[in-house]
C-alpha atoms as a PDB file:
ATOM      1  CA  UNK A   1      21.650  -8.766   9.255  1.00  0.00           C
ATOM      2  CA  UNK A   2      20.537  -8.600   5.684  1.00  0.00           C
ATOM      3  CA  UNK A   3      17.804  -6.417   3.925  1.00  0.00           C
ATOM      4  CA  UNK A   4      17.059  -7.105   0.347  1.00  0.00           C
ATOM      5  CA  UNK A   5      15.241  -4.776  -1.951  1.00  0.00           C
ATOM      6  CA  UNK A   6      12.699  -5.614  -4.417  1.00  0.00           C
ATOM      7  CA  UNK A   7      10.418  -3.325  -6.552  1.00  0.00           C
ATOM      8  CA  UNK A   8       7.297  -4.741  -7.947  1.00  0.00           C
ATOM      9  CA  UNK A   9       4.987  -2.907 -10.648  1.00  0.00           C
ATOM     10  CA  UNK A  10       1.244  -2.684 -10.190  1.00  0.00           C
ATOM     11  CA  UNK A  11      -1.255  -1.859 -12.840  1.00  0.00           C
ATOM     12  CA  UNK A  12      -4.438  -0.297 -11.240  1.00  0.00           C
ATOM     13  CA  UNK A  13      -7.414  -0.057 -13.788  1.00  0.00           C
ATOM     14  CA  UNK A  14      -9.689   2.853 -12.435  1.00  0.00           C
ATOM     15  CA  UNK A  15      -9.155   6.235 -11.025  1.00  0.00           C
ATOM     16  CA  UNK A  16      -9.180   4.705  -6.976  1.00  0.00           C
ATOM     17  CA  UNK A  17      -8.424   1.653  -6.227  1.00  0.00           C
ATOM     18  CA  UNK A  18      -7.131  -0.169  -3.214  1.00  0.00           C
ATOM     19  CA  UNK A  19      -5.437  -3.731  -4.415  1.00  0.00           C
ATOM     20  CA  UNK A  20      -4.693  -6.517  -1.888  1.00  0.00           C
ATOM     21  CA  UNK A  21      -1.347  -7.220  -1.694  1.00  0.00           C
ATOM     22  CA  UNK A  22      -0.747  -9.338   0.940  1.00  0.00           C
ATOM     23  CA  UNK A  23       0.044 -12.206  -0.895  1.00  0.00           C
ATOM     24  CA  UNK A  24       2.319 -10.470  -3.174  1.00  0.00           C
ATOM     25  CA  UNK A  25       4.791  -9.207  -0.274  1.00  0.00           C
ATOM     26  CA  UNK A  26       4.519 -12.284   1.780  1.00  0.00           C
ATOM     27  CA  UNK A  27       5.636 -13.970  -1.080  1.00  0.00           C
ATOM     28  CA  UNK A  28       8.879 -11.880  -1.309  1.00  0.00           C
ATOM     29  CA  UNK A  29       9.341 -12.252   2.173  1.00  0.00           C
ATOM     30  CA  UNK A  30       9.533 -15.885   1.672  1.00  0.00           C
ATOM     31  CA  UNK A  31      11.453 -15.295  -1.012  1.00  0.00           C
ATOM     32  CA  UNK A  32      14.135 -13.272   0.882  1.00  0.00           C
ATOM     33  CA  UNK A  33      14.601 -16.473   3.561  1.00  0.00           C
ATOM     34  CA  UNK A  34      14.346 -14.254   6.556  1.00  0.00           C
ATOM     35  CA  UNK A  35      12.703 -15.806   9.131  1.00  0.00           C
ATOM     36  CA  UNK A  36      12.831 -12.988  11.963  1.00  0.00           C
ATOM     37  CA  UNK A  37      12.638  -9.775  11.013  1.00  0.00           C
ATOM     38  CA  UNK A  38      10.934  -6.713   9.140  1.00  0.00           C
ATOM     39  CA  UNK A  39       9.206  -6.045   6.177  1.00  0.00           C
ATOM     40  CA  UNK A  40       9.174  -2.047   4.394  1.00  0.00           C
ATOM     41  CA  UNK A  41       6.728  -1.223   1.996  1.00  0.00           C
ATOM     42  CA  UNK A  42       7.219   2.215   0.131  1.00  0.00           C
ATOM     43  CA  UNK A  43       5.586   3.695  -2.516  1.00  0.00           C
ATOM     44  CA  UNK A  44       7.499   6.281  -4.994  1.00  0.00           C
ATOM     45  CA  UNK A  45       4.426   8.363  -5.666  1.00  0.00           C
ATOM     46  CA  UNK A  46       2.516  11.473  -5.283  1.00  0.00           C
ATOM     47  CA  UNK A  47      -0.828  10.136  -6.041  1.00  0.00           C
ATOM     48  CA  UNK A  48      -0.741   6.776  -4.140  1.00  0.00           C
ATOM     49  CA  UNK A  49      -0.718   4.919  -0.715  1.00  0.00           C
ATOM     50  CA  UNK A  50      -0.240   1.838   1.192  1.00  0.00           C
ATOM     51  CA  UNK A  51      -2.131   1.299   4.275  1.00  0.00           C
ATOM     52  CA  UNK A  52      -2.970  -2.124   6.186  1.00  0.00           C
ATOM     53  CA  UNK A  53      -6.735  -2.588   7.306  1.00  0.00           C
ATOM     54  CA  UNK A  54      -9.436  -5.126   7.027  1.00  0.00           C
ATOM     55  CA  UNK A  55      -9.582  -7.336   3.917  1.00  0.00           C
ATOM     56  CA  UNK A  56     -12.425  -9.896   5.189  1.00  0.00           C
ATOM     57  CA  UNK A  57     -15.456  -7.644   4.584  1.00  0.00           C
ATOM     58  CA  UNK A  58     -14.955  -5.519   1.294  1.00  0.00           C
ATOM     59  CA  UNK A  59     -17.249  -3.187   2.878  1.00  0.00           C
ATOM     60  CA  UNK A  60     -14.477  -1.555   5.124  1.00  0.00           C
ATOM     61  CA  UNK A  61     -12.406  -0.717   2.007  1.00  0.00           C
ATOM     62  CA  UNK A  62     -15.930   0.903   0.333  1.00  0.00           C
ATOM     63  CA  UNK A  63     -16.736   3.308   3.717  1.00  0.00           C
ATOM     64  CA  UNK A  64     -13.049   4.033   3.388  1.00  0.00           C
ATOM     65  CA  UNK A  65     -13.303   5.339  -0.046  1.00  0.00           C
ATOM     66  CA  UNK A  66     -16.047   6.849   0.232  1.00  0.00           C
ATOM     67  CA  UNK A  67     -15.035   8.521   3.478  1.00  0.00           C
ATOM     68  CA  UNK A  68     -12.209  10.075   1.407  1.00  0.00           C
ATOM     69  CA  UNK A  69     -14.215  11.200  -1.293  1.00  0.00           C
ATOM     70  CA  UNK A  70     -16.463  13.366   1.237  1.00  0.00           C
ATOM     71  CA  UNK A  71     -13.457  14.564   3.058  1.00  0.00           C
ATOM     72  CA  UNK A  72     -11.563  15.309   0.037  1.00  0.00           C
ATOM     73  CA  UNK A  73     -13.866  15.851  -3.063  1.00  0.00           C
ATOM     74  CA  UNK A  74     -12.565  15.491  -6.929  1.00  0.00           C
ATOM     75  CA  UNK A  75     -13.983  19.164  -7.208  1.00  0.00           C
ATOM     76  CA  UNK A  76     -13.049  20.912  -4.236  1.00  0.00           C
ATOM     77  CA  UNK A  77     -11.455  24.633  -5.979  1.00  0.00           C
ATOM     78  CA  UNK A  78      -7.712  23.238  -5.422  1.00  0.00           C
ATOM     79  CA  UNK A  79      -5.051  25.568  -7.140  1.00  0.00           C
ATOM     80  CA  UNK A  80      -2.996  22.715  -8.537  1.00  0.00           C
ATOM     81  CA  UNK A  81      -3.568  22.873 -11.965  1.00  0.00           C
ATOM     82  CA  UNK A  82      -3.061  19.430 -12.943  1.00  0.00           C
ATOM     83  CA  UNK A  83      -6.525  18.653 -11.816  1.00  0.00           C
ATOM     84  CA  UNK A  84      -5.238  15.775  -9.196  1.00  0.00           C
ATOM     85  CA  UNK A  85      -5.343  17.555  -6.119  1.00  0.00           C
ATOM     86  CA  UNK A  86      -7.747  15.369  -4.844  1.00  0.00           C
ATOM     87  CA  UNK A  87      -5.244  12.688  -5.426  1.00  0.00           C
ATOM     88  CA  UNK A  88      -2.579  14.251  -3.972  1.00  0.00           C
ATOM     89  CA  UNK A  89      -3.914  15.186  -0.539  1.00  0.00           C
ATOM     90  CA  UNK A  90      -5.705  11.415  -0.215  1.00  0.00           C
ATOM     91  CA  UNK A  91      -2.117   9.701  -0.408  1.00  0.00           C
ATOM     92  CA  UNK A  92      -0.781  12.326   2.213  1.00  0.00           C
ATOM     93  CA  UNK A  93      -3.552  10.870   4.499  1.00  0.00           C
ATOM     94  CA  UNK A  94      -2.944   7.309   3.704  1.00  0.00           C
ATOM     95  CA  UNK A  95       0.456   7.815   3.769  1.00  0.00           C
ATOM     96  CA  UNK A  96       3.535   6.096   1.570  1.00  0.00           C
ATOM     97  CA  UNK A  97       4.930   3.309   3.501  1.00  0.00           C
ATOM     98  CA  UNK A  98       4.496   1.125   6.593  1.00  0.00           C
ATOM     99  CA  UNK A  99       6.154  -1.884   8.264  1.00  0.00           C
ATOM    100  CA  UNK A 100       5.487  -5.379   9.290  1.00  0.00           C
ATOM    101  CA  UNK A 101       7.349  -7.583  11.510  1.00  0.00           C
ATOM    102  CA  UNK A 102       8.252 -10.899  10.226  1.00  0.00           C
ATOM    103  CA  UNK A 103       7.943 -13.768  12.654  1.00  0.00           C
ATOM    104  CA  UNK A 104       9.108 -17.378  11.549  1.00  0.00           C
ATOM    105  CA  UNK A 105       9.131 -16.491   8.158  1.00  0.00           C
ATOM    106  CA  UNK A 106       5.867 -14.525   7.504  1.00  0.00           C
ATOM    107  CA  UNK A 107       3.998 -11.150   7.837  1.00  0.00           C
ATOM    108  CA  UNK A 108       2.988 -11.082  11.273  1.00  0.00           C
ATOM    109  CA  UNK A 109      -0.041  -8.971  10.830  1.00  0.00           C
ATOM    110  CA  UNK A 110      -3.575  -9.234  12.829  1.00  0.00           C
ATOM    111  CA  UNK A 111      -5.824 -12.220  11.255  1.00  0.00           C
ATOM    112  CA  UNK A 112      -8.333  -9.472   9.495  1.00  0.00           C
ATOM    113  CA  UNK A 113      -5.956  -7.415   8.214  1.00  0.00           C
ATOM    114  CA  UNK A 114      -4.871  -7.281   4.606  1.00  0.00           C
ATOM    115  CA  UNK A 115      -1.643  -4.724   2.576  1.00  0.00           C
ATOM    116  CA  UNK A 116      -3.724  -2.321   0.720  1.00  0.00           C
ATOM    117  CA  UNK A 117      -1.650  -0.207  -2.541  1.00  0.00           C
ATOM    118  CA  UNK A 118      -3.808   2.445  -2.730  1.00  0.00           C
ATOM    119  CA  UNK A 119      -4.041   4.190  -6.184  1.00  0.00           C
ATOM    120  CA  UNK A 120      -6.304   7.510  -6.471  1.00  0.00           C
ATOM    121  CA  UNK A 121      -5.144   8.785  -9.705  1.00  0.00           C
ATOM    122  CA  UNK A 122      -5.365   6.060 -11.593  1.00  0.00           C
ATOM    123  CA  UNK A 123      -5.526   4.028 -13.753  1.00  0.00           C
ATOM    124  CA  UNK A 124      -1.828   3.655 -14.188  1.00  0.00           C
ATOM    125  CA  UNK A 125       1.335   1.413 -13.865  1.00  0.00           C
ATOM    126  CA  UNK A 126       2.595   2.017 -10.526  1.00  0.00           C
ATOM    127  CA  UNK A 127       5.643   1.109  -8.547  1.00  0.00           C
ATOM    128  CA  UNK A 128       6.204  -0.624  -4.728  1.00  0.00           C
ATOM    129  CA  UNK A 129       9.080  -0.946  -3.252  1.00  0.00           C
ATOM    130  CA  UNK A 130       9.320  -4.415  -0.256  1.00  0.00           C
ATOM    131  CA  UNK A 131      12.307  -4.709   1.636  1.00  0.00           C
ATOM    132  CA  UNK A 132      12.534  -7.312   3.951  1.00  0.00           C
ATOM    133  CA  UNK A 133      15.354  -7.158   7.067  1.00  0.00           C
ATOM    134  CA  UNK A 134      16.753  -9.678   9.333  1.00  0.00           C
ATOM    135  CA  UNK A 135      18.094 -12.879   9.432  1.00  0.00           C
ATOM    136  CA  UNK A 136      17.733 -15.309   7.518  1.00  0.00           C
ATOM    137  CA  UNK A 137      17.253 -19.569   8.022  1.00  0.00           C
END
């Protein structure tokens, strides 16, 4: 079995802001040959996510936001004196990695669903770390 390791940098352009990645780590995945499998994602940070959810209607990845905002306001008396507490706490609920399994060479995720990177402290040059493990062709 063989897992291969690529990191990928992301520039996000606002303070929060989920980016559609699919194509970017099903493109390493082909890249890596495996055809059975799984795919990691991680991200290195404090202030950012990766989650999978739907990326047909954009309006899922709006109520998500803005569900986050209400539970979790910019301004909500946090002690952490950076001022990014907000960002902190919504990338503990979103969470820093996930997993995929590869089937015949691609992500075998549902036919709505889309790799979100997740950036609420933004805007910034980010990191993402894709592993993909099985075998290969």
């Amino acid at each position: 079995m063989n897992m291969i390791w690529k990191e990928k940098t992301l520039t996000t352009n606002s303070p929060v802001q989920f980016l559609d990645i699919t194509a970017m780590v099903q493109a390493e995945v082909s890249s890596s040959k495996v055809k059975e499998g799984i795919c990691y994602l991680f991200v290195p940070h404090t202030t950012a996510g990766i989650t999978i959810n739907e990326n047909a209607d954009p309006d899922v990845i709006r109520d998500l936001t803005g569900i986050l905002e209400r539970l979790v306001p910019k301004n909500g008396g946090y002690r952490h004196r950076e001022g990014n507490s907000d960002a902190h706490m919504k990338a503990s609920l979103i969470g820093s990695s996930c997993a995929i399994p590869v089937v015949d060479g691609c992500l075998d995720h549902g036919t709505w669903q889309g790799i979100y990177f997740c950036e609420f402290d933004g805007p910034r040059k980010r990191r993402i770390k894709i592993g993909v493990m099985g075998e290969k062709e």
